[in-house]
Protein backbone atom coordinates (compact mmCIF):
# COMPACT_ATOMS: atom_id res chain seq x y z
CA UNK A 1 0.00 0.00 0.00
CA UNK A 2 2.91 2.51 0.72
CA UNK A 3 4.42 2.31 -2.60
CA UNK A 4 1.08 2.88 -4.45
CA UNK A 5 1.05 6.07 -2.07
CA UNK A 6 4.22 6.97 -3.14
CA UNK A 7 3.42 6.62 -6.52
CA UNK A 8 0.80 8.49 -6.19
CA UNK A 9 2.32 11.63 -4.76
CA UNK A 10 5.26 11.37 -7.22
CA UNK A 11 2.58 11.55 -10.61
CA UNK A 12 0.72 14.33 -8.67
CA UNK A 13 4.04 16.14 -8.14
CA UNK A 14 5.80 15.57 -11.98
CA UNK A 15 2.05 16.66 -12.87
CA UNK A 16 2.58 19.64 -10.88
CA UNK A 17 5.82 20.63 -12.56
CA UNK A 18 4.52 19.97 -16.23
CA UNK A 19 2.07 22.56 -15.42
CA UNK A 20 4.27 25.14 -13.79
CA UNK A 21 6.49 24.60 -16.76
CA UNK A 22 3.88 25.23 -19.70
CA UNK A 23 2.03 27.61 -17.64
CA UNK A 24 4.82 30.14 -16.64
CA UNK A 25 3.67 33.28 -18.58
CA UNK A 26 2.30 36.75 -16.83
CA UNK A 27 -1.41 37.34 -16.85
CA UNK A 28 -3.07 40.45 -15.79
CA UNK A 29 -5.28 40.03 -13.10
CA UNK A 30 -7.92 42.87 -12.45
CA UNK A 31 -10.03 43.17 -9.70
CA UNK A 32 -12.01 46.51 -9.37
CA UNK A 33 -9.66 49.47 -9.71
CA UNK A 34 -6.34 46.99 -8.66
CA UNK A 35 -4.53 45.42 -11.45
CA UNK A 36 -1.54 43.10 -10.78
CA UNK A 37 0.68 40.86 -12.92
CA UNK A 38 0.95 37.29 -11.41
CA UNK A 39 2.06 33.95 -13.22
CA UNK A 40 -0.89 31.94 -14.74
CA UNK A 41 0.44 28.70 -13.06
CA UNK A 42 0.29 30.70 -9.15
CA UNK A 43 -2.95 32.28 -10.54
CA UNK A 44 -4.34 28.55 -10.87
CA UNK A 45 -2.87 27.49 -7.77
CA UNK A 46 -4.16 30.33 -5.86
CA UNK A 47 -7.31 29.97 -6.97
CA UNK A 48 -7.66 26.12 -6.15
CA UNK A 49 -6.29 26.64 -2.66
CA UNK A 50 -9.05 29.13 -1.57
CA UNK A 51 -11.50 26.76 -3.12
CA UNK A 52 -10.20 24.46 -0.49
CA UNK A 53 -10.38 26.15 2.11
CA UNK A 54 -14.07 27.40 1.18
CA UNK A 55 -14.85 23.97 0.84
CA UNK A 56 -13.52 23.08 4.45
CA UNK A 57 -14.81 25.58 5.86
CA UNK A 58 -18.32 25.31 4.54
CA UNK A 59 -18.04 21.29 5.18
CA UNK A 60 -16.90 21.66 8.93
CA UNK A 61 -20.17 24.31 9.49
CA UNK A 62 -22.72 22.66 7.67
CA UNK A 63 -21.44 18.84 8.05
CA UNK A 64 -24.08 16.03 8.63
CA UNK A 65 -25.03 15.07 12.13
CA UNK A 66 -24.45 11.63 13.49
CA UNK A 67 -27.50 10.01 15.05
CA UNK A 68 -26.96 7.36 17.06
C-alpha cells in the first residue's frame, strides 16, 4: 500500500511541474480598480487553494449530524 502512495504523490508532483512549466507566462489580473501581474500557473494554484479552504470551511459548518 505505501508504494502505491508513493506513486501516487510522485505523478501528482511531476504533474505539478509539467504545469508550472507550460504555464509560466504573466497574466493580468484585475479586480475593481487593482490590477496586478501574477504567473498563470500561481494564478491557478491560488485559486484552487481558496477553493479548499471554502470547501472546508463550509463542510466543517454545515457537516451532517451523526444520530446514534
Amino acid at each position: 500500500m505505501l508504494k502505491v502512495q508513493l506513486a501516487a504523490v510522485v505523478f501528482c508532483l511531476a504533474l505539478l511541474l509539467i504545469i508550472g512549466v507550460q504555464n509560466s507566462e504573466v497574466v493580468e489580473l484585475r479586480f475593481l480598480t487593482w490590477t496586478r501581474g501574477i504567473s498563470l500557473v500561481a494564478l491557478v494554484f491560488l485559486t484552487a487553494a481558496a477553493g479548499l479552504v471554502v470547501g472546508f470551511v463550509l463542510g466543517k459548518l454545515g457537516g451532517r449530524r451523526r444520530t446514534p
